[in-house]
Protein backbone atom coordinates (compact mmCIF):
# COMPACT_ATOMS: atom_id res chain seq x y z
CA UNK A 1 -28.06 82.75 -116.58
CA UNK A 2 -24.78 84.22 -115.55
CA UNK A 3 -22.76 85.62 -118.18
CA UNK A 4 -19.43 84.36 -118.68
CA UNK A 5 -17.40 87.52 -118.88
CA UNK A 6 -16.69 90.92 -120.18
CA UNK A 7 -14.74 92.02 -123.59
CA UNK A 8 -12.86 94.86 -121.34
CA UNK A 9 -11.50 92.59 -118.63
CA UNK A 10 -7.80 93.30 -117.29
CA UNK A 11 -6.31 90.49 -116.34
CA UNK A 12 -3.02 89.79 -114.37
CA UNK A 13 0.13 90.16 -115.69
CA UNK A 14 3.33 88.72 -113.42
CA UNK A 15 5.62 90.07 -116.40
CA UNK A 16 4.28 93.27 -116.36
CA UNK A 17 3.83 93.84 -112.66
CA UNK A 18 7.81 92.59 -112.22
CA UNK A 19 8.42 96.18 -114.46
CA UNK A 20 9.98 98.58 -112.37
CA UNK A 21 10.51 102.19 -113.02
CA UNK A 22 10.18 106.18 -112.01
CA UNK A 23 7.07 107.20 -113.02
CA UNK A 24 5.00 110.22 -111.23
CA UNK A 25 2.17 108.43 -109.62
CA UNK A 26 -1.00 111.16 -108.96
CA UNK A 27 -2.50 111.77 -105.94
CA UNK A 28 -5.67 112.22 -106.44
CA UNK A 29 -8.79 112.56 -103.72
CA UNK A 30 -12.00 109.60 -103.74
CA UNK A 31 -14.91 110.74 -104.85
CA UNK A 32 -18.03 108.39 -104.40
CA UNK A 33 -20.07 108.03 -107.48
CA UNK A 34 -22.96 109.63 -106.99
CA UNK A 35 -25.58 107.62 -109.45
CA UNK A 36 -25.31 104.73 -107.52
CA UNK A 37 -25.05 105.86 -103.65
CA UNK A 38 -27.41 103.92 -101.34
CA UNK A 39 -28.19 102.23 -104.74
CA UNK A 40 -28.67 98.75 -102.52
CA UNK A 41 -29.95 100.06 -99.78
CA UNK A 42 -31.40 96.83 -97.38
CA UNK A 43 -29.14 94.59 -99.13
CA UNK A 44 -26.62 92.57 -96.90
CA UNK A 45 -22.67 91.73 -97.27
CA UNK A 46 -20.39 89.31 -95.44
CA UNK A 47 -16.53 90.39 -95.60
CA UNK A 48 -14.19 87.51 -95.15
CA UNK A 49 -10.54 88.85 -94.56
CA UNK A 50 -7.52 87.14 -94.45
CA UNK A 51 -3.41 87.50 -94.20
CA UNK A 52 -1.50 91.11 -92.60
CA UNK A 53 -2.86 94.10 -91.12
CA UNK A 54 -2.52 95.89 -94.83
CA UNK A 55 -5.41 93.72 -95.64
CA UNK A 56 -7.41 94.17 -92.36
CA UNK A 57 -7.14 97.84 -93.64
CA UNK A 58 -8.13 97.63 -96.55
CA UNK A 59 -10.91 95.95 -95.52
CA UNK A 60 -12.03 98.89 -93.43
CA UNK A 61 -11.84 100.94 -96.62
CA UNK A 62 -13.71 98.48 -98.46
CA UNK A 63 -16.95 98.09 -95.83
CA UNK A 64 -16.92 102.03 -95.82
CA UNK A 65 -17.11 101.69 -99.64
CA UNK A 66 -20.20 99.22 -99.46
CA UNK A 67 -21.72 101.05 -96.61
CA UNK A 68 -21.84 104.01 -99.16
CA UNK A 69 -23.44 101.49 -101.73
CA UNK A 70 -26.10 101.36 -99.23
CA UNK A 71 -25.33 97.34 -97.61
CA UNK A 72 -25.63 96.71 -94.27
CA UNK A 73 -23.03 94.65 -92.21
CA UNK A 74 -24.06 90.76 -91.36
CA UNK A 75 -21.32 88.46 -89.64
CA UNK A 76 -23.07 84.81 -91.38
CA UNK A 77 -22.54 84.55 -94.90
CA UNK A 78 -25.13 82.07 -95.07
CA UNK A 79 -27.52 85.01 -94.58
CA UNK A 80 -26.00 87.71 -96.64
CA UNK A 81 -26.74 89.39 -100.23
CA UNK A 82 -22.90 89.97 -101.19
CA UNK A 83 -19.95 87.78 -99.84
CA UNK A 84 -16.57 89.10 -100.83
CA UNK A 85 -13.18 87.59 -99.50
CA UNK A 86 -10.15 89.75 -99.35
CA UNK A 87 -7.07 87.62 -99.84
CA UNK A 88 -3.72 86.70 -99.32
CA UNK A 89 -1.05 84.99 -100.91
CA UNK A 90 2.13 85.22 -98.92
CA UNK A 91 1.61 81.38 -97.78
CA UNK A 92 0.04 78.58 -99.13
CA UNK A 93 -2.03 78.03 -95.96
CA UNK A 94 -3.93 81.71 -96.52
CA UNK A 95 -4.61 80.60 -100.65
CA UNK A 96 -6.21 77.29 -99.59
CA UNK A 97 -8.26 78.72 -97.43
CA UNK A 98 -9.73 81.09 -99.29
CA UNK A 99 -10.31 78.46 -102.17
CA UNK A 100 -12.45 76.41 -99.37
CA UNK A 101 -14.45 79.19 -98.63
CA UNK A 102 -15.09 80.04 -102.49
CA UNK A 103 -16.07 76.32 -102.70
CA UNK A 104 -18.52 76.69 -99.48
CA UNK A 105 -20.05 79.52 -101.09
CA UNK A 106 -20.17 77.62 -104.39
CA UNK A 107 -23.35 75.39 -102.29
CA UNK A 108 -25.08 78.40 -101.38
CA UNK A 109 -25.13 79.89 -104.86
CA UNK A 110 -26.32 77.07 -105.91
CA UNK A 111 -29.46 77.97 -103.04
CA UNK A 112 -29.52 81.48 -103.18
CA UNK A 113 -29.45 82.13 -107.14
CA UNK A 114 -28.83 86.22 -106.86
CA UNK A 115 -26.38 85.68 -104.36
CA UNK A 116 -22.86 87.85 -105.29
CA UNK A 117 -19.58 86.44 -105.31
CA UNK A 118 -16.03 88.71 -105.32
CA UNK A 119 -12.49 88.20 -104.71
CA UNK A 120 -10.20 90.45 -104.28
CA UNK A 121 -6.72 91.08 -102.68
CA UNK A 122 -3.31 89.95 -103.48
CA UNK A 123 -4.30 86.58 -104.53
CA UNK A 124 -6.69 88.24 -107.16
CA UNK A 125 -3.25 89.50 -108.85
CA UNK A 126 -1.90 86.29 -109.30
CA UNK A 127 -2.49 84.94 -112.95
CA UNK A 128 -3.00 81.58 -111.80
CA UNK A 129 -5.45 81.99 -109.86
CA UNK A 130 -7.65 84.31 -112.31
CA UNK A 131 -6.98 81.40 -114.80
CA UNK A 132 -8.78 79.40 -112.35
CA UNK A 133 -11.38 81.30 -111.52
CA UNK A 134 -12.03 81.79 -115.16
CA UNK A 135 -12.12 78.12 -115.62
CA UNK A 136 -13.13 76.56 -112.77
CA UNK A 137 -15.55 79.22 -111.04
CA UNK A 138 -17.29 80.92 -113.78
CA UNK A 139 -19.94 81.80 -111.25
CA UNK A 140 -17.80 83.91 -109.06
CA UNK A 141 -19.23 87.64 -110.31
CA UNK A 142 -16.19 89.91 -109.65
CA UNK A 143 -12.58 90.14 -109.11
CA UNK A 144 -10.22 93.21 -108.42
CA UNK A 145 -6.98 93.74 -107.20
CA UNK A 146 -4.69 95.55 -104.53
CA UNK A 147 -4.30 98.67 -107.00
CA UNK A 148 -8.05 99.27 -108.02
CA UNK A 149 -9.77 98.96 -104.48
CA UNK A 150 -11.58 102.31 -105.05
CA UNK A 151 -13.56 100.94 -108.39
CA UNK A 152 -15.09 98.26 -105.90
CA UNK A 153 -18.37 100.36 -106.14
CA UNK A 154 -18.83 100.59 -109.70
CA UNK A 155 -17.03 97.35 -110.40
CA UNK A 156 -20.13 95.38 -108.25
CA UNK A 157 -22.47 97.57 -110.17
CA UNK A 158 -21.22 96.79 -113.51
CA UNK A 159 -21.12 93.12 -112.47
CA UNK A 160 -24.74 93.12 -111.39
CA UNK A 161 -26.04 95.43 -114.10
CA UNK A 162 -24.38 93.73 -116.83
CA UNK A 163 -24.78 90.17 -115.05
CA UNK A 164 -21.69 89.31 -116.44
CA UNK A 165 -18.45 88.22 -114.52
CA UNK A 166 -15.84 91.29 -113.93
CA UNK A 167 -12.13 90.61 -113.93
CA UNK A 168 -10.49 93.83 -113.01
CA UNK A 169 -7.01 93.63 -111.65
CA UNK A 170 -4.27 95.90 -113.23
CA UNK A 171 -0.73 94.81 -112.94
CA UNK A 172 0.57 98.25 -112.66
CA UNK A 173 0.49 100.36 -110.07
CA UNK A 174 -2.28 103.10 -110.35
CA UNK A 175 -2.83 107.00 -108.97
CA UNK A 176 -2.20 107.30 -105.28
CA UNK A 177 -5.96 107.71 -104.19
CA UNK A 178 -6.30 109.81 -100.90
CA UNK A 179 -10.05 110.49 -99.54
CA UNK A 180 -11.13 106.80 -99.03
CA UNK A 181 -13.81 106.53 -96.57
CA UNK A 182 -12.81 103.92 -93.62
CA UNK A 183 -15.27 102.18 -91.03
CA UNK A 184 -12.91 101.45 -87.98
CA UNK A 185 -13.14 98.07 -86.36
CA UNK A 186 -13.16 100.01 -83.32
CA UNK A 187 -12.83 103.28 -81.66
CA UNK A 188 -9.61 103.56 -79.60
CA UNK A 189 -7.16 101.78 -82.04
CA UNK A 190 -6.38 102.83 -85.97
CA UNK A 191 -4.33 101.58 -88.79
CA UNK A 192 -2.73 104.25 -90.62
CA UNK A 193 -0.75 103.73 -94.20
CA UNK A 194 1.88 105.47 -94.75
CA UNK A 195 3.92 103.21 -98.06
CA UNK A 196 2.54 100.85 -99.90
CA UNK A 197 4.62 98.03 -102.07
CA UNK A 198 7.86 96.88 -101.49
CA UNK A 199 10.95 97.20 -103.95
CA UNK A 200 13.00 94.43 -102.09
CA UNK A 201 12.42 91.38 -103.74
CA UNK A 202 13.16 88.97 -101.99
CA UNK A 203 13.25 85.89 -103.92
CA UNK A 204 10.35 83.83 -101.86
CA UNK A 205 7.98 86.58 -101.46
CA UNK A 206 5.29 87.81 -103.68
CA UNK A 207 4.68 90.45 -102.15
CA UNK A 208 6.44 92.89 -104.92
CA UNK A 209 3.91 91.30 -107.54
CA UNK A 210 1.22 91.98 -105.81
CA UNK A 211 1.53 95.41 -104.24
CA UNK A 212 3.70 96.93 -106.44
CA UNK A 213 6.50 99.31 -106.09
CA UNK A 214 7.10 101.12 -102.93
CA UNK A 215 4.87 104.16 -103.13
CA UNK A 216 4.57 106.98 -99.76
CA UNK A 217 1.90 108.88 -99.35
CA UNK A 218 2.35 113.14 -98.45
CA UNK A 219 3.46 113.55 -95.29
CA UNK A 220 0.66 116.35 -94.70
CA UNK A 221 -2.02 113.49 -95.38
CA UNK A 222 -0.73 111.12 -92.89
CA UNK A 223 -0.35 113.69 -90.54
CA UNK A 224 -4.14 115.25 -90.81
CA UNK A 225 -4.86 112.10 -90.81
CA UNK A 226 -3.75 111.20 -87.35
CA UNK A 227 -4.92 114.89 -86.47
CA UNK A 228 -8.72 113.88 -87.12
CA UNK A 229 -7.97 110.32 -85.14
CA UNK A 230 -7.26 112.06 -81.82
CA UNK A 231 -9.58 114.52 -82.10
CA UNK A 232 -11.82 111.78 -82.11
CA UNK A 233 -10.54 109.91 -79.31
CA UNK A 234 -7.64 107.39 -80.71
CA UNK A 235 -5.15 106.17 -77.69
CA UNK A 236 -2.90 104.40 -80.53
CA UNK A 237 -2.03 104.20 -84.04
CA UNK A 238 -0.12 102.01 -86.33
CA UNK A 239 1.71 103.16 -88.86
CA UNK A 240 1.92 100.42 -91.80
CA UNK A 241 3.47 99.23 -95.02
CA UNK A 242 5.10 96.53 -96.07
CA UNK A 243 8.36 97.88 -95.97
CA UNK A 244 7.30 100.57 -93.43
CA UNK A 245 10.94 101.71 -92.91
CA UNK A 246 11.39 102.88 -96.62
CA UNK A 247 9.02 105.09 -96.13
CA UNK A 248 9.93 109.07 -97.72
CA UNK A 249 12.26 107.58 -99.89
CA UNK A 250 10.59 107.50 -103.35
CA UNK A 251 9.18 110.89 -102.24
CA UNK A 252 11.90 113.07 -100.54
CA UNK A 253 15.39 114.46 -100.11
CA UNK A 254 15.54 114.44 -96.33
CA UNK A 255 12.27 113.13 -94.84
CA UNK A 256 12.23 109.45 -93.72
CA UNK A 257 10.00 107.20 -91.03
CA UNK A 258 12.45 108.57 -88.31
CA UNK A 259 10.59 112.24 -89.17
CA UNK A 260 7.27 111.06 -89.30
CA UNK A 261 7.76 109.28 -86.30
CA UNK A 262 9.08 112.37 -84.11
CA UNK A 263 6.49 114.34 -85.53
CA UNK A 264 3.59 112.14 -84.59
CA UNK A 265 5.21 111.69 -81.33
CA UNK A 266 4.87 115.39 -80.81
CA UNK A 267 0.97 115.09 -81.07
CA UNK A 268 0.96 113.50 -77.88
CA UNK A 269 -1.16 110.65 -79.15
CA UNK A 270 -0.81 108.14 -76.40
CA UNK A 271 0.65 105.14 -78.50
CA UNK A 272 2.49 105.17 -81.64
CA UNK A 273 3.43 101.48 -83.50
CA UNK A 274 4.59 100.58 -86.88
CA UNK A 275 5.09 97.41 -89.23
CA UNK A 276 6.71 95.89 -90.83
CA UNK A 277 10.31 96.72 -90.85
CA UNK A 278 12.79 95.63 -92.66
CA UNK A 279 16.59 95.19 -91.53
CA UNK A 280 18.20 97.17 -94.52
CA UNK A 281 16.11 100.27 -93.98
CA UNK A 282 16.38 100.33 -90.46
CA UNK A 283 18.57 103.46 -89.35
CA UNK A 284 20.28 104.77 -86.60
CA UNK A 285 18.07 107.90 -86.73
CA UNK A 286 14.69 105.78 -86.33
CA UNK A 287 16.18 104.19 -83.60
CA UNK A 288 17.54 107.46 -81.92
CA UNK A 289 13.62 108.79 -82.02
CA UNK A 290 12.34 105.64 -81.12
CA UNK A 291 14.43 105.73 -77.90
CA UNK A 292 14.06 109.35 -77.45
CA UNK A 293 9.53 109.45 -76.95
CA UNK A 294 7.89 107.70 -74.36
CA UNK A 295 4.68 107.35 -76.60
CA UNK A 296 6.33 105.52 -79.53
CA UNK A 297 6.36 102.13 -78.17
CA UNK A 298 9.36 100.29 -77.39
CA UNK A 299 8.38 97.19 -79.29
CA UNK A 300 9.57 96.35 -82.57
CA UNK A 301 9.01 93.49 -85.29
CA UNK A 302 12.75 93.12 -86.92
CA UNK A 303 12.26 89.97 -89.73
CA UNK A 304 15.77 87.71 -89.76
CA UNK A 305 13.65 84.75 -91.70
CA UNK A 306 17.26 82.82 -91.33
CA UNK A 307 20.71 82.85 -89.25
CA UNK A 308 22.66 81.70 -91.99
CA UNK A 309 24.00 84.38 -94.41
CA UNK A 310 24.33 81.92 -96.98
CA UNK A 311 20.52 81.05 -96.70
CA UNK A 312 19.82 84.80 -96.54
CA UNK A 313 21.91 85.94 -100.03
CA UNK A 314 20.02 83.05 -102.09
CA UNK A 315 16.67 84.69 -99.73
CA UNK A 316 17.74 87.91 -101.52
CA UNK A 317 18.15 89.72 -97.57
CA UNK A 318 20.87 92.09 -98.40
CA UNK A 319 22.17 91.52 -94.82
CA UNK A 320 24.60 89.13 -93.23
CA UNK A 321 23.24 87.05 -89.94
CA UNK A 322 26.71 89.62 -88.75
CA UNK A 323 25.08 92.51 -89.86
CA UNK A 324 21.72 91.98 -88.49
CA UNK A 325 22.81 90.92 -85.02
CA UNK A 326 25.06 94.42 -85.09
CA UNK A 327 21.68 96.49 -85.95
CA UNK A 328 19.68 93.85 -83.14
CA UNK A 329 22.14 94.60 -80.02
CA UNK A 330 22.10 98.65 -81.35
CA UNK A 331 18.11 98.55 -80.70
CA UNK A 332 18.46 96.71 -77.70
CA UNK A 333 21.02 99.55 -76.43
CA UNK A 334 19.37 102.66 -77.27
CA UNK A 335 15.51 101.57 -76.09
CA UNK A 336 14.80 101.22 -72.55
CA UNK A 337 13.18 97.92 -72.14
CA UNK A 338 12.39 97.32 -75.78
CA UNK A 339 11.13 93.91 -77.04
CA UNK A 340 11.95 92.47 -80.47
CA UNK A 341 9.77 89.66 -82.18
CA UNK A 342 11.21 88.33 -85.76
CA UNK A 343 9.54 86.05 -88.51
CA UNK A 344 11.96 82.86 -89.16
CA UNK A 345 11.63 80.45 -92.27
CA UNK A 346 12.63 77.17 -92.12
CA UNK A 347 13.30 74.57 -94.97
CA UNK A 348 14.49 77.24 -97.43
CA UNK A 349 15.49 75.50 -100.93
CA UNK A 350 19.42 74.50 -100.31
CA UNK A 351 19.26 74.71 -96.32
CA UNK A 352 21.27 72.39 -94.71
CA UNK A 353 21.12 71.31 -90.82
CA UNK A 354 24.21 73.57 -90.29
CA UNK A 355 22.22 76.25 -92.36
CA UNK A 356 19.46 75.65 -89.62
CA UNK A 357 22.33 75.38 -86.51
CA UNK A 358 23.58 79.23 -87.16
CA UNK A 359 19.29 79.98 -87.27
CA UNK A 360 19.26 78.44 -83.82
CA UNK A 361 22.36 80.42 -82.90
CA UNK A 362 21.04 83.02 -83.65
CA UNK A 363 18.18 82.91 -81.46
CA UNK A 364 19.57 81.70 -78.88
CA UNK A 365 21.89 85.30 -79.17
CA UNK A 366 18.47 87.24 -79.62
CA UNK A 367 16.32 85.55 -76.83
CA UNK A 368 13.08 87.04 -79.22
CA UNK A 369 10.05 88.15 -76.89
CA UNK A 370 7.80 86.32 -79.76
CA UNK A 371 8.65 85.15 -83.37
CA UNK A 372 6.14 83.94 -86.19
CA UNK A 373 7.84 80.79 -87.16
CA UNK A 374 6.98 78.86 -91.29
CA UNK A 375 8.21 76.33 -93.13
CA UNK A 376 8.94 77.64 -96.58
CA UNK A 377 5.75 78.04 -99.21
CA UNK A 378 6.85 77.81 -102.96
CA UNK A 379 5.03 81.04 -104.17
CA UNK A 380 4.26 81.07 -107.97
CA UNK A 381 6.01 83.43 -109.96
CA UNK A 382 9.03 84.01 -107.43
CA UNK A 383 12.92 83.16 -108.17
CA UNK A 384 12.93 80.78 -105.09
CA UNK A 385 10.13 78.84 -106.46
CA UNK A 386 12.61 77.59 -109.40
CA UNK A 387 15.52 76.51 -106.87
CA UNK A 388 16.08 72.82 -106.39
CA UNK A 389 14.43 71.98 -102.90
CA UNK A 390 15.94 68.11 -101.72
CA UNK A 391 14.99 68.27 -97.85
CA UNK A 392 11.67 66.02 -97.18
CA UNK A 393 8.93 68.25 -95.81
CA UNK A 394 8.83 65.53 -92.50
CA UNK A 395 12.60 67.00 -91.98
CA UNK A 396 11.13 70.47 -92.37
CA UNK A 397 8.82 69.77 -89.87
CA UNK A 398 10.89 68.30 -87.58
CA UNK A 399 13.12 71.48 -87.51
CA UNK A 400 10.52 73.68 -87.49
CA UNK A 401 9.57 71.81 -84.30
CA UNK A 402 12.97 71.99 -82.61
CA UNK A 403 12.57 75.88 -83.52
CA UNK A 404 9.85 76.55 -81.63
CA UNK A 405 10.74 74.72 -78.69
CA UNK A 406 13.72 77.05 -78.55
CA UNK A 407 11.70 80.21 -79.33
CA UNK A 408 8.81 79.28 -76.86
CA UNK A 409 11.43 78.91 -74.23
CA UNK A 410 12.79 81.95 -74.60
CA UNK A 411 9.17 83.63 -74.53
CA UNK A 412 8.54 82.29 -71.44
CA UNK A 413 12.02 83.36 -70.17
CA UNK A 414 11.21 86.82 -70.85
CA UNK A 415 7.60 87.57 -69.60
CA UNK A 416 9.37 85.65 -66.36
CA UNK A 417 11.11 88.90 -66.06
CA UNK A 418 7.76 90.94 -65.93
CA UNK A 419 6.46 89.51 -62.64
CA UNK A 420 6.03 91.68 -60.11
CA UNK A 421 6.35 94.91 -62.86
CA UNK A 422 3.53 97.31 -63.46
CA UNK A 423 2.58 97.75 -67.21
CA UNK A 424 0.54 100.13 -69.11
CA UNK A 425 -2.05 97.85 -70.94
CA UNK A 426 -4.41 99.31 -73.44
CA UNK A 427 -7.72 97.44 -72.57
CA UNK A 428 -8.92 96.14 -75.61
CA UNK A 429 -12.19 93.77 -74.18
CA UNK A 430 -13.58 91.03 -71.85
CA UNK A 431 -11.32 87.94 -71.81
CA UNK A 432 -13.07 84.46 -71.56
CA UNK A 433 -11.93 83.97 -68.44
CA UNK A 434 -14.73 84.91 -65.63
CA UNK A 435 -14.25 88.51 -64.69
CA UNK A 436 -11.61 89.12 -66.76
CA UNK A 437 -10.76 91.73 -69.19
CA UNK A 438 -7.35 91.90 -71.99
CA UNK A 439 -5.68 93.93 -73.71
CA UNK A 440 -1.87 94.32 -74.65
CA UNK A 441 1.09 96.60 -73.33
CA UNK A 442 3.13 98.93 -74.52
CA UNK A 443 5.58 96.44 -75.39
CA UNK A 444 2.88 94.17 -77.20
CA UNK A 445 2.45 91.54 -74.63
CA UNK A 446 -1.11 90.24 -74.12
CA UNK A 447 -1.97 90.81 -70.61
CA UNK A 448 -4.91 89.22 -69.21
CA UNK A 449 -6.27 90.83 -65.75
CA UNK A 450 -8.52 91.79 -62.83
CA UNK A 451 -10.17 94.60 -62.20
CA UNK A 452 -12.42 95.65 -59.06
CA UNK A 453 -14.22 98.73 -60.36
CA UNK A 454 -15.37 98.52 -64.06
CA UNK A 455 -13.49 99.44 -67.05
CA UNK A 456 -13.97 100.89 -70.24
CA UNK A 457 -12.50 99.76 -73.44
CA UNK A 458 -9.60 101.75 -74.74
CA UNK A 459 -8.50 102.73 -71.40
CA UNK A 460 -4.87 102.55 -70.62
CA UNK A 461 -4.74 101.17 -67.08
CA UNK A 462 -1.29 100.39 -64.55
CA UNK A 463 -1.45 96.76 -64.47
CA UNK A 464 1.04 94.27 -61.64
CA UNK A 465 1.93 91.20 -63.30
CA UNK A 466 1.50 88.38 -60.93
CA UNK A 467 2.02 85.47 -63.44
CA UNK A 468 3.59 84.63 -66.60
CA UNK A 469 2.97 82.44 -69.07
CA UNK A 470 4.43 81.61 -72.56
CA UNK A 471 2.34 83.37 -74.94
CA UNK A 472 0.27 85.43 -72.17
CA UNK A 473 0.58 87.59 -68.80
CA UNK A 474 -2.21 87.86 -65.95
CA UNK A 475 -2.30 90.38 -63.76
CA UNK A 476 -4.40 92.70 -61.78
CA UNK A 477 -5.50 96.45 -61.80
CA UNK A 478 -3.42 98.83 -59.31
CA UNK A 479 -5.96 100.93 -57.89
């Protein structure tokens, strides 16, 4: 029978993790216990991942960390020794989900008695939803956060040794751990971290809670880092963190994301990306580089989530809709042919429909080249989750549909302007389509295209757009 639990759990604490201050963190390098290394050897594991690219790679971290346990990859759950979901919690959508899937799995246990459960992620720092895993899914075998990823080894170990469940999520940030082995989704294409956490709180995002305080990592191991990935044959990276533009500034005097961007530019790796920026942090310097190398790519995700500045001080922005449109048309200036794609929320607590006229405005002014569009999600634990909301959620809807028909158009409107162009695409695969392959450009637009001699993935091929569609471009090769 499956224990219920361990005396020397650490369980969430939103209290705790809302603590700010100015400690030293430690780097310190990964090493891989060595008493329990290919320990599982022809065991299986399924990896479920959900939410932002941070989690996509952590998830790389975290296969390289089970490889090393000695599992083997299997892409059916149904079929597989060790399931383990790596969640999200910025939406309600992404939580439900990954409650379905624990009560899918629930069957199967209930089938396969040695099968092993685990959550981890942001949700897994959430108190409420350790409360109900403790209550309500006593057969789930492990949990551990977004600060303790590299105990995953030892934490499954313990939890099948001990056959007791393992709650292990600290609510303070931990050492900085460099040295984590990573197996890439593929070999052309890399996510690289450069911050982690966010200081910004803004009052609808958890984000703060569950990723803690913004934290950079040395500048010399981000930059071996993308040393070793075009020495082995990367065409692009992508820088990330969740407030990727703050990045340097917990760290150093006079080295921001501007400098790491010139000198990664300077490598002469093909493509450079980041994400995700935010407005406050975004300086004239980073835009001057970005507009000064051909290889950092002229596309850029700039979040507005509203166009009303009274929506955005009680969103806890720190920018006017005045003050973003100023930084906006300064972008659009200084980088050739750059595209800009946003993230909007609609049905804030206390909008009004002239509250959602100015976020119209607003993009009507921008003309976005794409824009992830939600209807607010209460978040537990937030400010904005304690703010009177009167607006029906069929009103919500109904705006959020008038949104994207605006956005959409405007979409359209601008990969209009690409027919007849030749792009650079990165070719990422085979499309669906008969004798088709994909991949996206340098300004992140999904090209889809022919091609009469054969091509390899992770080529970067001169593509003529012949058509354009909304969310989409086809083309062919130029031989």
């Amino acid at each position: 029978m499956f224990g219920s639990g361990s005396d020397s759990m650490h369980l969430p604490d939103y209290k705790e993790a809302r603590t700010r201050d100015r400690r030293n963190y430690k780097r310190v390098h990964f090493n891989f216990d060595k008493n329990i290394k290919d320990k599982y050897r022809g065991k299986t594991f399924y990896l479920k991942t959900y939410g932002c690219q941070m989690n996509e790679h952590d998830s790389e971290n975290i296969e390289a960390l089970l490889i090393q346990l000695g599992f083997s990859k299997v892409d059916d759950y149904s079929i597989a020794d060790l399931v383990l979901l790596n969640t999200c919690s910025i939406r309600e959508n992404a939580h439900n989900k990954a409650f379905g899937m624990l009560g899918r799995l629930k069957h199967l246990k209930q089938e396969k008695k040695d099968l092993i459960v685990g959550l981890c992620g942001c949700m897994a720092q959430e108190s409420s939803v350790v409360e109900e895993i403790l209550r309500d899914y006593k057969w789930v075998n492990f949990v551990f956060g977004t600060h303790n990823m590299y105990q995953l080894p030892n934490i499954i170990d313990k939890a099948i040794e001990e056959n007791k469940q393992q709650i292990e999520v600290y609510s303070r940030e931990g050492d900085l751990v460099e040295g984590l082995p990573v197996n890439r989704v593929n070999s052309y294409k890399a996510y690289v971290n450069i911050i982690y956490g966010c200081n910004k709180f803004c009052t609808y995002c958890v984000v703060p809670y569950t990723r803690g305080r913004e934290r950079s990592r040395e500048k010399d191991d981000i930059l071996k880092e993308v040393r070793q990935l075009i020495a082995d044959g990367y065409k692009e990276i992508t820088l990330l963190g969740q407030n990727v533009n703050a990045y340097g500034k917990d760290l150093y005097e006079d080295y921001t994301l501007a400098n790491l961007l010139e000198d990664i530019a300077k490598m002469k790796i093909p493509r450079i990306r980041f994400t995700t920026s935010h407005p406050w942090d975004f300086t004239d310097h980073m835009i001057e580089v970005i507009g000064k190398y051909d290889n950092i790519m002229p596309s850029v995700h700039l979040p507005v989530q509203s166009g009303s500045s009274r929506i955005l001080k009680l969103m806890g922005r720190r920018y006017t809709k005045e003050s973003y449109l100023e930084l906006f048309h300064k972008i659009k200036r200084v980088v050739p042919g750059v595209s800009i794609s946003t993230d909007i929320i609609v049905g804030f607590p206390g909008e009004e429909e002239h509250d959602f006229l100015e976020t119209l405005d607003l993009v009507h002014t921008c003309k976005y080249d794409n824009a992830f569009t939600f209807i607010f999600s209460k978040r537990e634990g937030t400010p904005a989750c304690k703010l009177e909301d009167h607006t029906p959620l069929k009103e919500k809807e109904e705006r959020l549909q008038r949104l994207n028909e605006v956005v959409n158009q405007y979409f359209l409107e601008n990969n209009k302007k690409l027919e007849g162009k030749i792009l650079p695409v990165l070719v990422e695969g085979v499309s669906d389509k008969k004798n088709m392959y994909y991949g996206y450009s340098d300004t992140n637009k999904l090209v889809n295209f022919t091609s009469n001699k054969e091509i390899n993935t992770g080529e970067i091929v001169d593509v003529s757009i012949i058509t354009a569609k909304t969310w989409s471009l086809d083309g062919e090769v130029v031989e």
